[in-house]
Protein backbone atom coordinates (compact mmCIF):
# COMPACT_ATOMS: atom_id res chain seq x y z
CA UNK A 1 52.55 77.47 135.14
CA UNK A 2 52.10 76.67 131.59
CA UNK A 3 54.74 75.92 129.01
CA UNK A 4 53.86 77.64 126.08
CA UNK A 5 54.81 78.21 121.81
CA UNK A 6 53.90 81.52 120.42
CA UNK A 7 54.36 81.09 116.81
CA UNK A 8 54.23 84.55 115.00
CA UNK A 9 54.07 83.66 111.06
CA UNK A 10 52.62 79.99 112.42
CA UNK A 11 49.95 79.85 109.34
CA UNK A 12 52.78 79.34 106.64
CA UNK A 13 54.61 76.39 105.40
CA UNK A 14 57.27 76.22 108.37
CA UNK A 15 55.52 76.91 110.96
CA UNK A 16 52.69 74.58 109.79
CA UNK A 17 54.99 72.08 110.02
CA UNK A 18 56.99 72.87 113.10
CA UNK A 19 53.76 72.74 114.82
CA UNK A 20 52.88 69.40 113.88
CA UNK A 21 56.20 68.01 115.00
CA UNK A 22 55.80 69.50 118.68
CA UNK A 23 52.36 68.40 118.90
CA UNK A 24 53.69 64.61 118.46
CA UNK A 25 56.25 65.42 121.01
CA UNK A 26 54.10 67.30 123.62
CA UNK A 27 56.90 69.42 123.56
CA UNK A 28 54.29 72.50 125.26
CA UNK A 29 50.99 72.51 127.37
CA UNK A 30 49.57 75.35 125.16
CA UNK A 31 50.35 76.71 121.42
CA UNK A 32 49.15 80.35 119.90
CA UNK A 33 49.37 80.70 116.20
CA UNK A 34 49.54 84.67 115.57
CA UNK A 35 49.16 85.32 112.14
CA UNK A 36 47.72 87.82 109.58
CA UNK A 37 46.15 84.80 107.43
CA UNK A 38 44.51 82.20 108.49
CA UNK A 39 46.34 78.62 108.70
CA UNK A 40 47.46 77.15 105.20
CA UNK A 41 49.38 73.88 106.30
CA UNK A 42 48.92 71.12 108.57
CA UNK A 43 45.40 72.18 109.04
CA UNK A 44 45.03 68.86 111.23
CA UNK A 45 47.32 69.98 114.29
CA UNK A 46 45.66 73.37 113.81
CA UNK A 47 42.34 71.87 115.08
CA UNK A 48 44.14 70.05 118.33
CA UNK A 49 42.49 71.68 121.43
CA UNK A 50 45.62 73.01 123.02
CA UNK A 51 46.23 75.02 119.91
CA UNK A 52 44.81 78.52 119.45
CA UNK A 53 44.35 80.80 116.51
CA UNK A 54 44.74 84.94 117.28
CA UNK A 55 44.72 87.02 113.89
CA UNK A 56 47.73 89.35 114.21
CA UNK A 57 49.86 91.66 111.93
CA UNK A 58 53.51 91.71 113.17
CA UNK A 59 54.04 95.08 111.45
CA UNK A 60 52.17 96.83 114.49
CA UNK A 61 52.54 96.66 118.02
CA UNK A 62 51.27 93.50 119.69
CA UNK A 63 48.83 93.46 122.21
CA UNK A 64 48.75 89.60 123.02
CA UNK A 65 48.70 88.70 126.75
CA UNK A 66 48.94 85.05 128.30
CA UNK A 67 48.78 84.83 132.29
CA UNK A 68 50.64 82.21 134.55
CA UNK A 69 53.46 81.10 131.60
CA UNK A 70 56.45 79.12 132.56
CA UNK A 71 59.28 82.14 131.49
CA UNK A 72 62.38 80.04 131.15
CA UNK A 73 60.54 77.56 129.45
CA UNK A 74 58.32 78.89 126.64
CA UNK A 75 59.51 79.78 123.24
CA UNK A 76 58.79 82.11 120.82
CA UNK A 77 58.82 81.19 116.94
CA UNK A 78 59.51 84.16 114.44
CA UNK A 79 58.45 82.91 111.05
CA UNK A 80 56.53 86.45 110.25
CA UNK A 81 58.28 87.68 106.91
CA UNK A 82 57.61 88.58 103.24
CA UNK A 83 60.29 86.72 101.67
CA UNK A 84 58.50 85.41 98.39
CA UNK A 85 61.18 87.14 95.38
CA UNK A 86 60.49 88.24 93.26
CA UNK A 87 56.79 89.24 94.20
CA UNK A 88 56.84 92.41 96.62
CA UNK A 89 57.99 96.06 95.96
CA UNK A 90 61.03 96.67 96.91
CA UNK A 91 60.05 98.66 99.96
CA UNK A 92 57.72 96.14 101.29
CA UNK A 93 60.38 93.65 102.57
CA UNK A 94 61.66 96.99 105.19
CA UNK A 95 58.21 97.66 105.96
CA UNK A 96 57.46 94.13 107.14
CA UNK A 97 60.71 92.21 108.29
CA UNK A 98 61.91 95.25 110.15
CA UNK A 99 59.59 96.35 111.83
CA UNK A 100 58.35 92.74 112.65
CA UNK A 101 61.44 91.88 114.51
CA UNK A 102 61.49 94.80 116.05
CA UNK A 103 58.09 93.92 117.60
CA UNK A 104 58.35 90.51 118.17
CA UNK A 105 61.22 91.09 120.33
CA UNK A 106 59.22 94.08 122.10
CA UNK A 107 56.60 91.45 123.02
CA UNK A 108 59.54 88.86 124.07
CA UNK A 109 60.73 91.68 126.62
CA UNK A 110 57.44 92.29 127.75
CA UNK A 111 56.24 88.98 128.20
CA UNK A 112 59.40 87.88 129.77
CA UNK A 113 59.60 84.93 127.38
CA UNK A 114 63.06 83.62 127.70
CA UNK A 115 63.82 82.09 124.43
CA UNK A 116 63.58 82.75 120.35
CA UNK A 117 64.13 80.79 117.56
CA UNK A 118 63.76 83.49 114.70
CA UNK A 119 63.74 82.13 110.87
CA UNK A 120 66.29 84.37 108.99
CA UNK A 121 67.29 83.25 105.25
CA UNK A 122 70.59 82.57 103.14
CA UNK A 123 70.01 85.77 101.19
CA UNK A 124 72.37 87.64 103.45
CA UNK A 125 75.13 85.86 102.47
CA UNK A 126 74.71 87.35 98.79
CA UNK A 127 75.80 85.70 95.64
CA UNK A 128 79.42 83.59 95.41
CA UNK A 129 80.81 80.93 93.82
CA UNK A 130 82.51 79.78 96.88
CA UNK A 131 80.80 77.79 99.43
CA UNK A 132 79.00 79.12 102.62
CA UNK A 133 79.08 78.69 106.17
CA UNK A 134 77.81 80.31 109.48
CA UNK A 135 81.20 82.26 109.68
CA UNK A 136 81.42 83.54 106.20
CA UNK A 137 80.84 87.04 105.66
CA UNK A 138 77.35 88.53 104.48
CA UNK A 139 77.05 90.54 101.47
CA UNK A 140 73.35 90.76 100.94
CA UNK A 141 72.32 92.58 97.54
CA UNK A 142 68.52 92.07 97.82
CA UNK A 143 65.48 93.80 99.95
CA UNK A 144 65.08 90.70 101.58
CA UNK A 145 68.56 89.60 102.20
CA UNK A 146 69.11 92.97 103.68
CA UNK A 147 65.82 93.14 105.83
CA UNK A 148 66.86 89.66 107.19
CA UNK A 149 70.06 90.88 108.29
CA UNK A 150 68.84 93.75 110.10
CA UNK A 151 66.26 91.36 111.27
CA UNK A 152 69.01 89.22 112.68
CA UNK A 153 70.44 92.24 114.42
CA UNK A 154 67.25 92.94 116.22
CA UNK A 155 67.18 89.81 117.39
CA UNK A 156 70.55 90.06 118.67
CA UNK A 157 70.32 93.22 120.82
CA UNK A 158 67.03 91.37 122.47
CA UNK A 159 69.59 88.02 123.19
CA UNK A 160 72.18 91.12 124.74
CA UNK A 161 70.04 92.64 127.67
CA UNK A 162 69.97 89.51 129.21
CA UNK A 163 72.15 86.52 130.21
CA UNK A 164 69.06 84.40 130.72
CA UNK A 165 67.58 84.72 127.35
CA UNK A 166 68.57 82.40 124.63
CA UNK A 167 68.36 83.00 120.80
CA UNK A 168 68.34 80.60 117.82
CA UNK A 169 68.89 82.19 114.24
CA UNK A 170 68.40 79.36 111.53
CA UNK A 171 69.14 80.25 107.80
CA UNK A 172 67.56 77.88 106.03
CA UNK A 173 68.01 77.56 101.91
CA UNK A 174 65.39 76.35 99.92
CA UNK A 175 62.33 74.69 101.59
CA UNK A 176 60.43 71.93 100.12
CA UNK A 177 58.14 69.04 100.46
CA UNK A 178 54.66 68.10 101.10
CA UNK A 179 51.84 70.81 99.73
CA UNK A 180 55.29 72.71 98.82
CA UNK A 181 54.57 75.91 97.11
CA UNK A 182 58.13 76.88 96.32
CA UNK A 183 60.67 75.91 93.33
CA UNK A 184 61.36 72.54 94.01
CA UNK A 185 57.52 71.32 93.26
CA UNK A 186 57.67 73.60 90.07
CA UNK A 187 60.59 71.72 88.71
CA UNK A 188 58.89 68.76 89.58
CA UNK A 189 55.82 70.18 87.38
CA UNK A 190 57.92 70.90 84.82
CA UNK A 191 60.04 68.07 84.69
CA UNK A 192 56.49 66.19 84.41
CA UNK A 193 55.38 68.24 81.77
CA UNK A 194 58.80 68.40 79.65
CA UNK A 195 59.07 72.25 80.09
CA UNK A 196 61.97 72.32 82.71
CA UNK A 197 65.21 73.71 80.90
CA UNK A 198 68.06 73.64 83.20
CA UNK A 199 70.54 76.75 83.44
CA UNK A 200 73.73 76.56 81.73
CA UNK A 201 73.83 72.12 82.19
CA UNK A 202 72.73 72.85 85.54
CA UNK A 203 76.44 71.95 86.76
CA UNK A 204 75.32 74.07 89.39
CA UNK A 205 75.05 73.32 93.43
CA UNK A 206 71.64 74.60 94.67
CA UNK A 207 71.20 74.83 98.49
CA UNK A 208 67.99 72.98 99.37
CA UNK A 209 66.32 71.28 102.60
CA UNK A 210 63.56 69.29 103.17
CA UNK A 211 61.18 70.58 105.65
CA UNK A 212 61.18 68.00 107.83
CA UNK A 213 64.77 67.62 108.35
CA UNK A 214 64.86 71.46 109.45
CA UNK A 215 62.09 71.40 111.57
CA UNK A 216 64.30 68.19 113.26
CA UNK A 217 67.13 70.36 113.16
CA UNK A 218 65.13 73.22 115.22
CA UNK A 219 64.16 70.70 117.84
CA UNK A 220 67.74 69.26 117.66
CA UNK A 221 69.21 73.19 118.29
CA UNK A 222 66.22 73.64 120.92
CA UNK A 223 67.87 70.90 123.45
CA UNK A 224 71.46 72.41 123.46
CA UNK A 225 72.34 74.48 126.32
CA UNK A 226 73.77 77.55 124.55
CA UNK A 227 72.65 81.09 125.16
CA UNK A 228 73.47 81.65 121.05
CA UNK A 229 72.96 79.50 118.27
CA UNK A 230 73.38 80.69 114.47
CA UNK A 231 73.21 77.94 111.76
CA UNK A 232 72.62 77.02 108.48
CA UNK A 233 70.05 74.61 106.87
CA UNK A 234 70.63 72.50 104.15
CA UNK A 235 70.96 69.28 103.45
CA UNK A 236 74.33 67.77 103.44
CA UNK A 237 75.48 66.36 100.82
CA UNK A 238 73.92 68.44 98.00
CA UNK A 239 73.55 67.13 95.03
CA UNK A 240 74.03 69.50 91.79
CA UNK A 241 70.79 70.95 89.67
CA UNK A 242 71.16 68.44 87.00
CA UNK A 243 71.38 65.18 89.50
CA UNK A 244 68.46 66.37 91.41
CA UNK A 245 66.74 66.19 88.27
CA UNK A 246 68.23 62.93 86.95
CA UNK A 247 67.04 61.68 90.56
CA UNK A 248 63.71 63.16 90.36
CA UNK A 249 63.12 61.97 86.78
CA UNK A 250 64.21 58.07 87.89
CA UNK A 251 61.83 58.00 90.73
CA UNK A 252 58.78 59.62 89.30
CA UNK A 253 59.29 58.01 85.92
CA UNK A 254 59.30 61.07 83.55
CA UNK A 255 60.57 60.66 80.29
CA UNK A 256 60.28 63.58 78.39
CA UNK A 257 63.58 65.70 77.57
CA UNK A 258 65.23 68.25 79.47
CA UNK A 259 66.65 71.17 77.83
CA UNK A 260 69.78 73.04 78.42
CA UNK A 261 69.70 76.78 77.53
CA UNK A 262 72.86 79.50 78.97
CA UNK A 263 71.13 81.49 81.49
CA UNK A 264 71.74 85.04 79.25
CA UNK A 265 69.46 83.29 76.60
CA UNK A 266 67.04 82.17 79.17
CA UNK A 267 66.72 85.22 80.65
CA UNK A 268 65.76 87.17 77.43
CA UNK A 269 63.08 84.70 77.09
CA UNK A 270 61.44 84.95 80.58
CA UNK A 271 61.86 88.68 80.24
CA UNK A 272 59.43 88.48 76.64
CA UNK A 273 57.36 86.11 78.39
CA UNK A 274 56.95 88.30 81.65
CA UNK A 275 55.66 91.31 79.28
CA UNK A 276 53.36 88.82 76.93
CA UNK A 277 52.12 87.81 80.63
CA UNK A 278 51.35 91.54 81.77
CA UNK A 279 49.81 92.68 78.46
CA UNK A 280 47.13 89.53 78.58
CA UNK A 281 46.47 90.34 81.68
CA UNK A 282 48.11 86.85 83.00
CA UNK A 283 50.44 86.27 85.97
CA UNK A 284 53.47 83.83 85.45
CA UNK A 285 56.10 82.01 87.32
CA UNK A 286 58.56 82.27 84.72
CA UNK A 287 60.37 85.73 85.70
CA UNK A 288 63.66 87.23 84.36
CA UNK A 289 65.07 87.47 88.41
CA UNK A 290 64.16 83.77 89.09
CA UNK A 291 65.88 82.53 85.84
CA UNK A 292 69.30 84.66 86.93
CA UNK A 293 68.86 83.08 90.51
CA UNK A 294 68.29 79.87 88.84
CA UNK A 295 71.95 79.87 87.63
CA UNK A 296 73.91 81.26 90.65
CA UNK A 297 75.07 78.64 92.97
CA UNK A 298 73.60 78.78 96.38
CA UNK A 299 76.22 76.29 97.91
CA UNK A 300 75.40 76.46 101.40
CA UNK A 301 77.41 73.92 104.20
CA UNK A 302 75.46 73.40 107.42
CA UNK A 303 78.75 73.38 109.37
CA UNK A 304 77.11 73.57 112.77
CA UNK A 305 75.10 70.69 112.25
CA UNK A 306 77.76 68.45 111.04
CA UNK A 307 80.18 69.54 113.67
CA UNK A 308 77.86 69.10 116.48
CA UNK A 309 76.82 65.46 114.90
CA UNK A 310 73.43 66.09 113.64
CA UNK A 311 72.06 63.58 111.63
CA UNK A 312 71.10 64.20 108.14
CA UNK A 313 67.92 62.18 107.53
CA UNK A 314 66.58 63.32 103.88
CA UNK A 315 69.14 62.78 101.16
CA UNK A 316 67.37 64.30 97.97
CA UNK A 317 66.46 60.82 97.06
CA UNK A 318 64.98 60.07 100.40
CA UNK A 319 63.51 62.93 100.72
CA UNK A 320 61.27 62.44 98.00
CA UNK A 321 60.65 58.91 98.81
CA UNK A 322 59.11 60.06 102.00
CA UNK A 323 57.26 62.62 100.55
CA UNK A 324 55.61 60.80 98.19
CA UNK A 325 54.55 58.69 101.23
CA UNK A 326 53.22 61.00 103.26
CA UNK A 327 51.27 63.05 100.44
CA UNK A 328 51.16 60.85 97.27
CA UNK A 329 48.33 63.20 96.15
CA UNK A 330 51.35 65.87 95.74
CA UNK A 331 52.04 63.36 92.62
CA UNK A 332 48.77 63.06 91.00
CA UNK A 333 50.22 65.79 88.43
């Protein structure tokens, strides 16, 4: 009987990376990346023998079959999601997330797969100045934070018809580090180039995790022995917008200014900037939603992980220490 990962969503940037961490591990005898695109990250482990490649869109009903698999063993992954935002119509985050959970979890029941880790987001809990944990209340105000919560739910029913099944939900905050294609790596960029202006003195705490230390904190989750496990990712301690780019300044040895600009201002400016952009035909990072988000805190607390003494290997300083190691060519700005 084989032990086997079936990562749905396994071509993107977490899953990429989640896959080269149980390859070094031999955590599985087999590993099926089900996807819509083809892989993106980590293309290495993507080319190891036990690792196979089926093109799949989670939105429909899935047909994938694997004979003589260890049940109470093998996992599923649920990474499948549109999540980018902005950059989807409104109604495309329902038409995906839903009905992705709904059948990824119809495949777990007919499998007989045992066990889920599914990949929700902070976005439920909404915007607040207070911090967050796992036990504070969601109030989610976007497409996506509101497909991930009904996402979660799915998930949950599935963990309910069963006492043998077991279900992970990890919320993770903002991802970044090697090839990252996300916001941390543009203020990089920009801090290189002299164009990052931060939000209102940038006083402000911004949840944030390097991917390695959540895919560690999946496998740490993976080897407890509860049925449910809902938790947060990020790393602990934060550090506030402005140190992170003090910090990230010092190391990489930029020197040009940063500028401070209230986030009202700044969001005028993107908004002129987004319509130049359209008119010339031109797409452009700099949008009038990711300013605003910009200067909301996201002050996330990994509570579970700290209570359950989970070790917090990638301080923002570290963090980019190691990933200039790793991928130096990240740097070569």
């Amino acid at each position: 009987m084989n032990k086997i990962a079936v990562l749905f969503g396994g071509s993107g940037y977490i899953g990429g990376h989640l896959l080269q961490q149980l390859l070094k591990g031999n955590y599985f005898d087999k590993y099926f990346v089900l996807d819509i695109g083809e892989p993106k990250y980590c293309l290495q482990s993507h080319k190891n023998e036990k690792v196979v490649f089926h093109n799949l869109d989670v939105r429909k009903k899935i047909s994938f079959h694997e004979n003589e698999v260890d049940l109470a063993n093998s996992w599923i992954f649920n990474f499948a999601a549109v999540h980018r935002e902005p950059g989807h119509e409104y109604q495309e985050y329902f038409n995906t997330n839903i009905p992705g959970a709904e059948n990824v979890c119809e495949f777990a029941r007919k499998s007989g797969i045992k066990n889920i880790l599914f990949t929700s987001s902070i976005a439920p809990y909404g915007k607040s100045l207070q911090q967050r944990t796992e036990t504070s209340a969601l109030y989610p105000e976007t497409a996506y934070g509101i497909s991930k919560a009904l996402a979660e739910k799915i998930h949950g029913i599935w963990l309910s018809e069963d006492k043998k099944r077991r279900l992970i939900i990890v919320r993770p905050s903002v991802i970044f580090g090697p090839k990252d294609p996300g916001n941390v790596y543009r203020m990089i960029k920009s801090l290189k180039k002299g164009t990052f202006i931060l939000p209102n003195g940038g006083k402000v705490i911004k949840g944030y995790g390097y991917i390695y230390g959540l895919v560690e904190s999946m496998l740490f989750t993976m080897q407890k022995e509860d049925r449910f496990i809902l938790y947060n990712y990020a790393e602990n301690p934060l550090v506030p917008l402005n140190e992170m780019v003090s910090i990230t300044k010092e190391q990489l040895n930029f020197k040009k200014p940063t500028l401070m600009i209230p986030v009202g201002l700044l969001a005028i400016i993107a908004f002129f900037i987004q319509l130049a952009s359209k008119l010339l035909g031109k797409s452009s990072d700099i949008h009038p939603v990711r300013v605003r988000k910009a200067g909301f805190p996201t002050n996330i607390k990994p509570e579970y992980l700290i209570k359950n003494n989970f070790h917090f290997n990638y301080s923002y300083p570290e963090a980019l220490k190691h990933w200039k190691n790793v991928a130096p060519e990240d740097f070569e700005l």
